[in-house]
ModelCIF file with pLDDT and N, C-alpha, C, O atoms, coordinates in Angstrom:
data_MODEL
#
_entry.id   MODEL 
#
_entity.id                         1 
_entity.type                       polymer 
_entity.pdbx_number_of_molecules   1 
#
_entity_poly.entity_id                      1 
_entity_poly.type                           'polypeptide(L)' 
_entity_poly.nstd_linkage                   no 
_entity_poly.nstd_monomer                   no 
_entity_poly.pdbx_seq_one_letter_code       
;(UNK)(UNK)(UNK)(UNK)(UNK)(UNK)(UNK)(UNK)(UNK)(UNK)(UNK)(UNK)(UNK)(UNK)(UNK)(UNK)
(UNK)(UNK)(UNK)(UNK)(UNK)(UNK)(UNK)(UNK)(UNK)(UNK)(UNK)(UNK)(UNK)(UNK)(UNK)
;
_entity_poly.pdbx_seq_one_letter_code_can   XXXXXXXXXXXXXXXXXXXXXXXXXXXXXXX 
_entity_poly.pdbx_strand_id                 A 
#
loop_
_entity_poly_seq.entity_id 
_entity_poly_seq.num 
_entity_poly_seq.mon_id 
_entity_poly_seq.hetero 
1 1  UNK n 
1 2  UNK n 
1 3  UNK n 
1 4  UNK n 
1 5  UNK n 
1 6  UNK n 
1 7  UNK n 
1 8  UNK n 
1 9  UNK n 
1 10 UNK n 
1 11 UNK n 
1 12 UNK n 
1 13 UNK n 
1 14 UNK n 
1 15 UNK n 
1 16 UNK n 
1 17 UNK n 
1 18 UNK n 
1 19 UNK n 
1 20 UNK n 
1 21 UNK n 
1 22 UNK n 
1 23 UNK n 
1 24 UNK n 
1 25 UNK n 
1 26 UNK n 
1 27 UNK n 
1 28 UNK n 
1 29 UNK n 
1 30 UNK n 
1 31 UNK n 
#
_struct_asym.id          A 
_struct_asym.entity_id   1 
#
loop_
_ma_qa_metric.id 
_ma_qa_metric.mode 
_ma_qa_metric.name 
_ma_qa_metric.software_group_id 
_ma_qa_metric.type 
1 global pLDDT . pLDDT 
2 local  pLDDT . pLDDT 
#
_ma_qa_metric_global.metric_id      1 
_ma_qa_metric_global.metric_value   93.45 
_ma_qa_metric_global.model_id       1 
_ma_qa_metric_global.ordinal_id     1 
#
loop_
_ma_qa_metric_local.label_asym_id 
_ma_qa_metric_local.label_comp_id 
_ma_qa_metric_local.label_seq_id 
_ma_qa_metric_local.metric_id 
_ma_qa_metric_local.metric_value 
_ma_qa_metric_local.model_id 
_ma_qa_metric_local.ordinal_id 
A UNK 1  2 96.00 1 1  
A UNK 2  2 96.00 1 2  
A UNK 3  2 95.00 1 3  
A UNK 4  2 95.00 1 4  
A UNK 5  2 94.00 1 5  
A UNK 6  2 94.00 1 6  
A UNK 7  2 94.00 1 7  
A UNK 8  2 93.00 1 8  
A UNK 9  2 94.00 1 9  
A UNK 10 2 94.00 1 10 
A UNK 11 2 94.00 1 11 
A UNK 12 2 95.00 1 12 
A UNK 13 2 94.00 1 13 
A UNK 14 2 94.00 1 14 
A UNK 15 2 95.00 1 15 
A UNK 16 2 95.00 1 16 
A UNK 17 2 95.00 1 17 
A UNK 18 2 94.00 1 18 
A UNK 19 2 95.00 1 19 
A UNK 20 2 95.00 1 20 
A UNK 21 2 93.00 1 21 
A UNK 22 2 94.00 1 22 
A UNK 23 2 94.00 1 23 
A UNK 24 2 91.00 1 24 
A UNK 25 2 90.00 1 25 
A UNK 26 2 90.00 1 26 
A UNK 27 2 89.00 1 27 
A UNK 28 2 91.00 1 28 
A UNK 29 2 91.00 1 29 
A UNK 30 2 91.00 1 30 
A UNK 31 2 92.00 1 31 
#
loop_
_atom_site.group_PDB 
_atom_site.id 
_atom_site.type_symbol 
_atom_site.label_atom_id 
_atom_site.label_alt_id 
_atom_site.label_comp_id 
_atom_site.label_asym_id 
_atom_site.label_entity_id 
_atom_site.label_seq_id 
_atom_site.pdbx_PDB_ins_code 
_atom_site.Cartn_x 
_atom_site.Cartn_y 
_atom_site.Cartn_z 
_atom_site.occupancy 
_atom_site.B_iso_or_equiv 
_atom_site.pdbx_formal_charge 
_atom_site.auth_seq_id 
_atom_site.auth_comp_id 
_atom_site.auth_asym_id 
_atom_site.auth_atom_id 
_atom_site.pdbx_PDB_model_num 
ATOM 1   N N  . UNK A 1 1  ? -8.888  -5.212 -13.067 1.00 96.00 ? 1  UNK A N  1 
ATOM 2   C CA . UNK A 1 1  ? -8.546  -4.340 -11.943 1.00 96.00 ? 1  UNK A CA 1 
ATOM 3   C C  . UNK A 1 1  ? -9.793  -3.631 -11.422 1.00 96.00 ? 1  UNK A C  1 
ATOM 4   O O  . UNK A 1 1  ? -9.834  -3.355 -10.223 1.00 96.00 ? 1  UNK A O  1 
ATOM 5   N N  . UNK A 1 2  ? -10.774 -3.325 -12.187 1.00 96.00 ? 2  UNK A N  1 
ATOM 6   C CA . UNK A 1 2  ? -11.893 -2.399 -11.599 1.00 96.00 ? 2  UNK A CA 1 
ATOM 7   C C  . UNK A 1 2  ? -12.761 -3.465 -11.238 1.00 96.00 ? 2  UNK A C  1 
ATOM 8   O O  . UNK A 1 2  ? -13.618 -3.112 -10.428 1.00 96.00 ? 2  UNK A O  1 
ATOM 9   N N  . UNK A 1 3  ? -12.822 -4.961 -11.667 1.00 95.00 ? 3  UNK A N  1 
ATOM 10  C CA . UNK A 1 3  ? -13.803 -5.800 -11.197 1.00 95.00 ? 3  UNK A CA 1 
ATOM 11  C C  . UNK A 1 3  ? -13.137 -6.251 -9.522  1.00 95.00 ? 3  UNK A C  1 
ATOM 12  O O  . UNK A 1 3  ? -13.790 -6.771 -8.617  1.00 95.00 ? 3  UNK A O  1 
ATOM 13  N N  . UNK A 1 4  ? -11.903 -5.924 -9.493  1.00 95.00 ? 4  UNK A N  1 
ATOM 14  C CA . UNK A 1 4  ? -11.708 -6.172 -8.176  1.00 95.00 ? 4  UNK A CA 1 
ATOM 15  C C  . UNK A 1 4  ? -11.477 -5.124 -7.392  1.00 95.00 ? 4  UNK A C  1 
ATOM 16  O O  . UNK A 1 4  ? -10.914 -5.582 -6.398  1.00 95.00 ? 4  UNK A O  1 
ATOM 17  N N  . UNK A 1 5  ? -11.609 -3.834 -7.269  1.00 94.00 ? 5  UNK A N  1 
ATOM 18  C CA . UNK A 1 5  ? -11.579 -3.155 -6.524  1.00 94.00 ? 5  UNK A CA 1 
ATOM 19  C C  . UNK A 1 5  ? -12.905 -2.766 -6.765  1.00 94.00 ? 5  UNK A C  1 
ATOM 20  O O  . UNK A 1 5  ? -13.091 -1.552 -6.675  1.00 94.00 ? 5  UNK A O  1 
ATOM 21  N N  . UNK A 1 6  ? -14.311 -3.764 -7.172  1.00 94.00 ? 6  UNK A N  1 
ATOM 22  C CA . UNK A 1 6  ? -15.670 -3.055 -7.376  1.00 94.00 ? 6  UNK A CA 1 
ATOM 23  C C  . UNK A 1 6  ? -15.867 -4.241 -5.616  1.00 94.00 ? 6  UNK A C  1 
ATOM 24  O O  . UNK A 1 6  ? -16.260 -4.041 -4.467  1.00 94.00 ? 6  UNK A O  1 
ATOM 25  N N  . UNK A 1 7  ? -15.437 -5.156 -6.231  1.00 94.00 ? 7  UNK A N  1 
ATOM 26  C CA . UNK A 1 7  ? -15.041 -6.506 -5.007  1.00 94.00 ? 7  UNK A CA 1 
ATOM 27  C C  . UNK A 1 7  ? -14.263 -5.957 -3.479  1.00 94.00 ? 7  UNK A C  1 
ATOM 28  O O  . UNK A 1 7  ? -14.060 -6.707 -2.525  1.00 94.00 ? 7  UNK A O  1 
ATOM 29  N N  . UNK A 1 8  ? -13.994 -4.866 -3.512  1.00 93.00 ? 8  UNK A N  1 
ATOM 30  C CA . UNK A 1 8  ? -13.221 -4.843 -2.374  1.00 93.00 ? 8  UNK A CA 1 
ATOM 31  C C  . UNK A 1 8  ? -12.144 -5.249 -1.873  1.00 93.00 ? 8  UNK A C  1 
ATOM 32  O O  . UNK A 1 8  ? -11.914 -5.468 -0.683  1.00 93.00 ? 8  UNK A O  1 
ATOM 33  N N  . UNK A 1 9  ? -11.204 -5.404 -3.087  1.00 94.00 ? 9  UNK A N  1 
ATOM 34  C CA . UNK A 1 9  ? -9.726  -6.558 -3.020  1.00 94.00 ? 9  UNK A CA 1 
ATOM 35  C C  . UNK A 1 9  ? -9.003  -5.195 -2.933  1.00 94.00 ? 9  UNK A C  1 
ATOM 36  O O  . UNK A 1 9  ? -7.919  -5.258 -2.353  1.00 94.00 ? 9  UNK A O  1 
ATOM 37  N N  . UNK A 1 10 ? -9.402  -3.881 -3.421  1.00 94.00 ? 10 UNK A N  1 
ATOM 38  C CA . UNK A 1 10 ? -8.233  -2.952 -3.537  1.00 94.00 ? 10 UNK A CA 1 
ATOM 39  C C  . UNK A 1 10 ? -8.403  -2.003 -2.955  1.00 94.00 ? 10 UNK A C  1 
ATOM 40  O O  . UNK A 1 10 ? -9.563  -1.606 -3.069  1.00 94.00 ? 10 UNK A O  1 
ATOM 41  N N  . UNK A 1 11 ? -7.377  -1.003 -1.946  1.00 94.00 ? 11 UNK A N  1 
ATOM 42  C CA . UNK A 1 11 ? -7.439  -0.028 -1.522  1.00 94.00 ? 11 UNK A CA 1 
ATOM 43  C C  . UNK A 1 11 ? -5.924  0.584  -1.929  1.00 94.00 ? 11 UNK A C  1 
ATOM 44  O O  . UNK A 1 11 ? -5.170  -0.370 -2.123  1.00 94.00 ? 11 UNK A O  1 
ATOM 45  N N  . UNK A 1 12 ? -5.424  1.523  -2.069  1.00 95.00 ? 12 UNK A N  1 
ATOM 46  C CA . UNK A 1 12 ? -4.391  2.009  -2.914  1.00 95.00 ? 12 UNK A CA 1 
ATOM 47  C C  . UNK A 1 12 ? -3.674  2.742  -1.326  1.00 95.00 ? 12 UNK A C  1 
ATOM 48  O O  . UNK A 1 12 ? -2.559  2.694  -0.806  1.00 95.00 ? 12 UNK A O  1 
ATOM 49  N N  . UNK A 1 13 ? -4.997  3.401  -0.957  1.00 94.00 ? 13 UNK A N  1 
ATOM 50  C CA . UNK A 1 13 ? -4.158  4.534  0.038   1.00 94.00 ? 13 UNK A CA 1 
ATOM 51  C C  . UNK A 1 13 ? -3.718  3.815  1.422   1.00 94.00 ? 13 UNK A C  1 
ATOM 52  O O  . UNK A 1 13 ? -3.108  4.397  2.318   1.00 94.00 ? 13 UNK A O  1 
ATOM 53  N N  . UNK A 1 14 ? -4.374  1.625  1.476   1.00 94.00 ? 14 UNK A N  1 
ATOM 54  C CA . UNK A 1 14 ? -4.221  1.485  3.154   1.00 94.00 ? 14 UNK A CA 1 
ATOM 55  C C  . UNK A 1 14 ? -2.633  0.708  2.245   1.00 94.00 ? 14 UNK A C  1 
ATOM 56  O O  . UNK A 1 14 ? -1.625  0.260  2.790   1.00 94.00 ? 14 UNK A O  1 
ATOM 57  N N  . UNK A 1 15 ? -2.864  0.772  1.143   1.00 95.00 ? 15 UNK A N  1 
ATOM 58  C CA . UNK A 1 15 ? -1.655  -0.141 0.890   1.00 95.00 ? 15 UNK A CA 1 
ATOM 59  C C  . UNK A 1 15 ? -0.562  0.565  1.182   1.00 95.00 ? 15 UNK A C  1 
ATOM 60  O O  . UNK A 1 15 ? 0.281   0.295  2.038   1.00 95.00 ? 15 UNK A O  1 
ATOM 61  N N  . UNK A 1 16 ? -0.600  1.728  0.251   1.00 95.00 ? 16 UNK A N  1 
ATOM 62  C CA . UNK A 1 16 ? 0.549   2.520  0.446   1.00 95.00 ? 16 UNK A CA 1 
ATOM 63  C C  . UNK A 1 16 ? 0.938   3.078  2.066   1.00 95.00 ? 16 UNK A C  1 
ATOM 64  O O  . UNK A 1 16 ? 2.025   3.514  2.444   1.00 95.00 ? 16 UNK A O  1 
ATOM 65  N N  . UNK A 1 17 ? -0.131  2.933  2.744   1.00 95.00 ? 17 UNK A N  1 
ATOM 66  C CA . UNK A 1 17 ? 0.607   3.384  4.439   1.00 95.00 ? 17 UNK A CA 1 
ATOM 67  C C  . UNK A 1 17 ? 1.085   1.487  4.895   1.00 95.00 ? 17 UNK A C  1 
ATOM 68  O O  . UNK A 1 17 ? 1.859   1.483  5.853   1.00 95.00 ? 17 UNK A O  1 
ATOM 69  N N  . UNK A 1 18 ? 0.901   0.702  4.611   1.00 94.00 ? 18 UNK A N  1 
ATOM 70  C CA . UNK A 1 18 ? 1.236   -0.740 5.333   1.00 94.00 ? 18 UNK A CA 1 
ATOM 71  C C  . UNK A 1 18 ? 2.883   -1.120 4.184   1.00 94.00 ? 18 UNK A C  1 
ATOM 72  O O  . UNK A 1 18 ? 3.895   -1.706 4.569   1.00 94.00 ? 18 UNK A O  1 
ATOM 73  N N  . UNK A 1 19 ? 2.658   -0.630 2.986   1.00 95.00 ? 19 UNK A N  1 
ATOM 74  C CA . UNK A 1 19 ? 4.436   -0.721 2.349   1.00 95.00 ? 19 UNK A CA 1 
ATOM 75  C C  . UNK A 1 19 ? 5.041   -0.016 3.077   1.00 95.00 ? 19 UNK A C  1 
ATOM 76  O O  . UNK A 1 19 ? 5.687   -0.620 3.933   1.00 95.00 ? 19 UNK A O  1 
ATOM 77  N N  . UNK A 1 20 ? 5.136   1.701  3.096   1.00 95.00 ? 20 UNK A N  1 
ATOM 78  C CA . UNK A 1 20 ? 5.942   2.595  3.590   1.00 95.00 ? 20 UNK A CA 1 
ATOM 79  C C  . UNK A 1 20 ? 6.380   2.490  4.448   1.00 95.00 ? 20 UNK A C  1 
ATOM 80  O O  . UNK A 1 20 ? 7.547   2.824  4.655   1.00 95.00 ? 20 UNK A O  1 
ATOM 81  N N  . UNK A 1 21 ? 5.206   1.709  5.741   1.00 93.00 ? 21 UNK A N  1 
ATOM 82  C CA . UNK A 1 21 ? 5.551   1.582  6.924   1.00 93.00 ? 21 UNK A CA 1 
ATOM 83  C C  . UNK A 1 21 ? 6.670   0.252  6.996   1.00 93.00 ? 21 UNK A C  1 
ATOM 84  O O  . UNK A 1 21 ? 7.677   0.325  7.700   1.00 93.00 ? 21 UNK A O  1 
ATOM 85  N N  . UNK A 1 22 ? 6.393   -0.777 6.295   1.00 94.00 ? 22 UNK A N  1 
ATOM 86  C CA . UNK A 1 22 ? 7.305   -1.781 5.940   1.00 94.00 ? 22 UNK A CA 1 
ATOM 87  C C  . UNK A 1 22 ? 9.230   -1.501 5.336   1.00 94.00 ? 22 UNK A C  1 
ATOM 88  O O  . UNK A 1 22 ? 10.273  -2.072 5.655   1.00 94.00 ? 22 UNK A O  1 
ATOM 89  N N  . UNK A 1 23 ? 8.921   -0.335 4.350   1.00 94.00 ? 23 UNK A N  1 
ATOM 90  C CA . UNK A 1 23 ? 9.937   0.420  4.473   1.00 94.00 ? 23 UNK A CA 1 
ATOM 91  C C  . UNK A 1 23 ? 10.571  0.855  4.889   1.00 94.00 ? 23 UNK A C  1 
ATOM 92  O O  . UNK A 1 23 ? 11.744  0.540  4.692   1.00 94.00 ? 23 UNK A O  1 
ATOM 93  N N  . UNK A 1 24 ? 10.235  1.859  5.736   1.00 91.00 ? 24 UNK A N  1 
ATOM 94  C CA . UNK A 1 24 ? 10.436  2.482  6.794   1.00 91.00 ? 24 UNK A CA 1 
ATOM 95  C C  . UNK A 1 24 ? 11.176  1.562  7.657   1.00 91.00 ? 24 UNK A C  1 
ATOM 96  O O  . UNK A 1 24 ? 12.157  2.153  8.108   1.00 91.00 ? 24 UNK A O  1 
ATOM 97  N N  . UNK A 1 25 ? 11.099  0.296  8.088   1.00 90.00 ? 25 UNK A N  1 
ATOM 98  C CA . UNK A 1 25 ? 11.340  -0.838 8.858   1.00 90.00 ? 25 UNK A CA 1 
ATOM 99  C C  . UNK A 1 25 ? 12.909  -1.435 8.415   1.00 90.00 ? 25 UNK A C  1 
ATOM 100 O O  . UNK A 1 25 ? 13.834  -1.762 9.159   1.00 90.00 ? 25 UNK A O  1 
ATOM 101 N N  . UNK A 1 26 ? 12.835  -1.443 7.018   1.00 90.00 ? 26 UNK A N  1 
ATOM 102 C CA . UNK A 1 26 ? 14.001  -1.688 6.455   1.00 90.00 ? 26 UNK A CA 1 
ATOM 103 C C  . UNK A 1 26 ? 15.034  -0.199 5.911   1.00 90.00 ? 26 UNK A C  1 
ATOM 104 O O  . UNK A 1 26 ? 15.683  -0.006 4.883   1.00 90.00 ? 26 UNK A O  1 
ATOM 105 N N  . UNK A 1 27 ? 14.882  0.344  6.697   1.00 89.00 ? 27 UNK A N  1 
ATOM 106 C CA . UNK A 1 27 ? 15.329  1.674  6.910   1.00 89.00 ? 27 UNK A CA 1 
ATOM 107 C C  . UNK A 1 27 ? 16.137  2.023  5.147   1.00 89.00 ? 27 UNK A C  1 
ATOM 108 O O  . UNK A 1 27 ? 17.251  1.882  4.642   1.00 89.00 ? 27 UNK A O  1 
ATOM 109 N N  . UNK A 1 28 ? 14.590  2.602  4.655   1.00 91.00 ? 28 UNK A N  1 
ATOM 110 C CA . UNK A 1 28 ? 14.668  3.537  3.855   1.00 91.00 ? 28 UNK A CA 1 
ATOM 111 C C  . UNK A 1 28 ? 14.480  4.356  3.886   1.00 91.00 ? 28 UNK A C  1 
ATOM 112 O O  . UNK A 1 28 ? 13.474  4.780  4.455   1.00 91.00 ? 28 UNK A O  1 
ATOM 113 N N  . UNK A 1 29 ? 15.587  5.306  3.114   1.00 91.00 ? 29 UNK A N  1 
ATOM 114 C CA . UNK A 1 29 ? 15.048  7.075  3.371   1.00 91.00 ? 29 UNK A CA 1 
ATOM 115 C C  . UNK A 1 29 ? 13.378  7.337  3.007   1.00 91.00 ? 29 UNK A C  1 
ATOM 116 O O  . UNK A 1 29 ? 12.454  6.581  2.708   1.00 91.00 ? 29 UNK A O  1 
ATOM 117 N N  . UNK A 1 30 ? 13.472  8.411  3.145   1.00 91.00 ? 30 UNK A N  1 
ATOM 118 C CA . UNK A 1 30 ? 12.136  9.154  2.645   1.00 91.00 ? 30 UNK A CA 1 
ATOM 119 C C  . UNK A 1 30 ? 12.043  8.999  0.986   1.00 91.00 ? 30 UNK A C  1 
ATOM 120 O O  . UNK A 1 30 ? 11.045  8.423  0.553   1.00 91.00 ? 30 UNK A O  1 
ATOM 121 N N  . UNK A 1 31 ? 13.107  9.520  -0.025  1.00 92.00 ? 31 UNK A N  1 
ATOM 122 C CA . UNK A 1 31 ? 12.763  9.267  -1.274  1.00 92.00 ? 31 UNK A CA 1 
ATOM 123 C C  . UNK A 1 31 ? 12.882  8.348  -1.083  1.00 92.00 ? 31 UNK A C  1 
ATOM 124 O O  . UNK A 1 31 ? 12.686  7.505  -1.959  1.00 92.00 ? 31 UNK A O  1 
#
């Protein structure tokens, strides 16, 4: 995991706004 986010494979915070927003889509609440 740290050899690939040393790689640039991981960002945590664009992921979590491109799921939520995916969520969001399939109309889930907030929790």
């Amino acid at each position: 995991v740290a050899r690939a986010g040393e790689l640039g494979l991981l960002d945590d915070a664009a992921f979590a706004r491109r799921r939520a927003a995916e969520l969001l889509r399939k109309r889930k609440s907030r929790r």
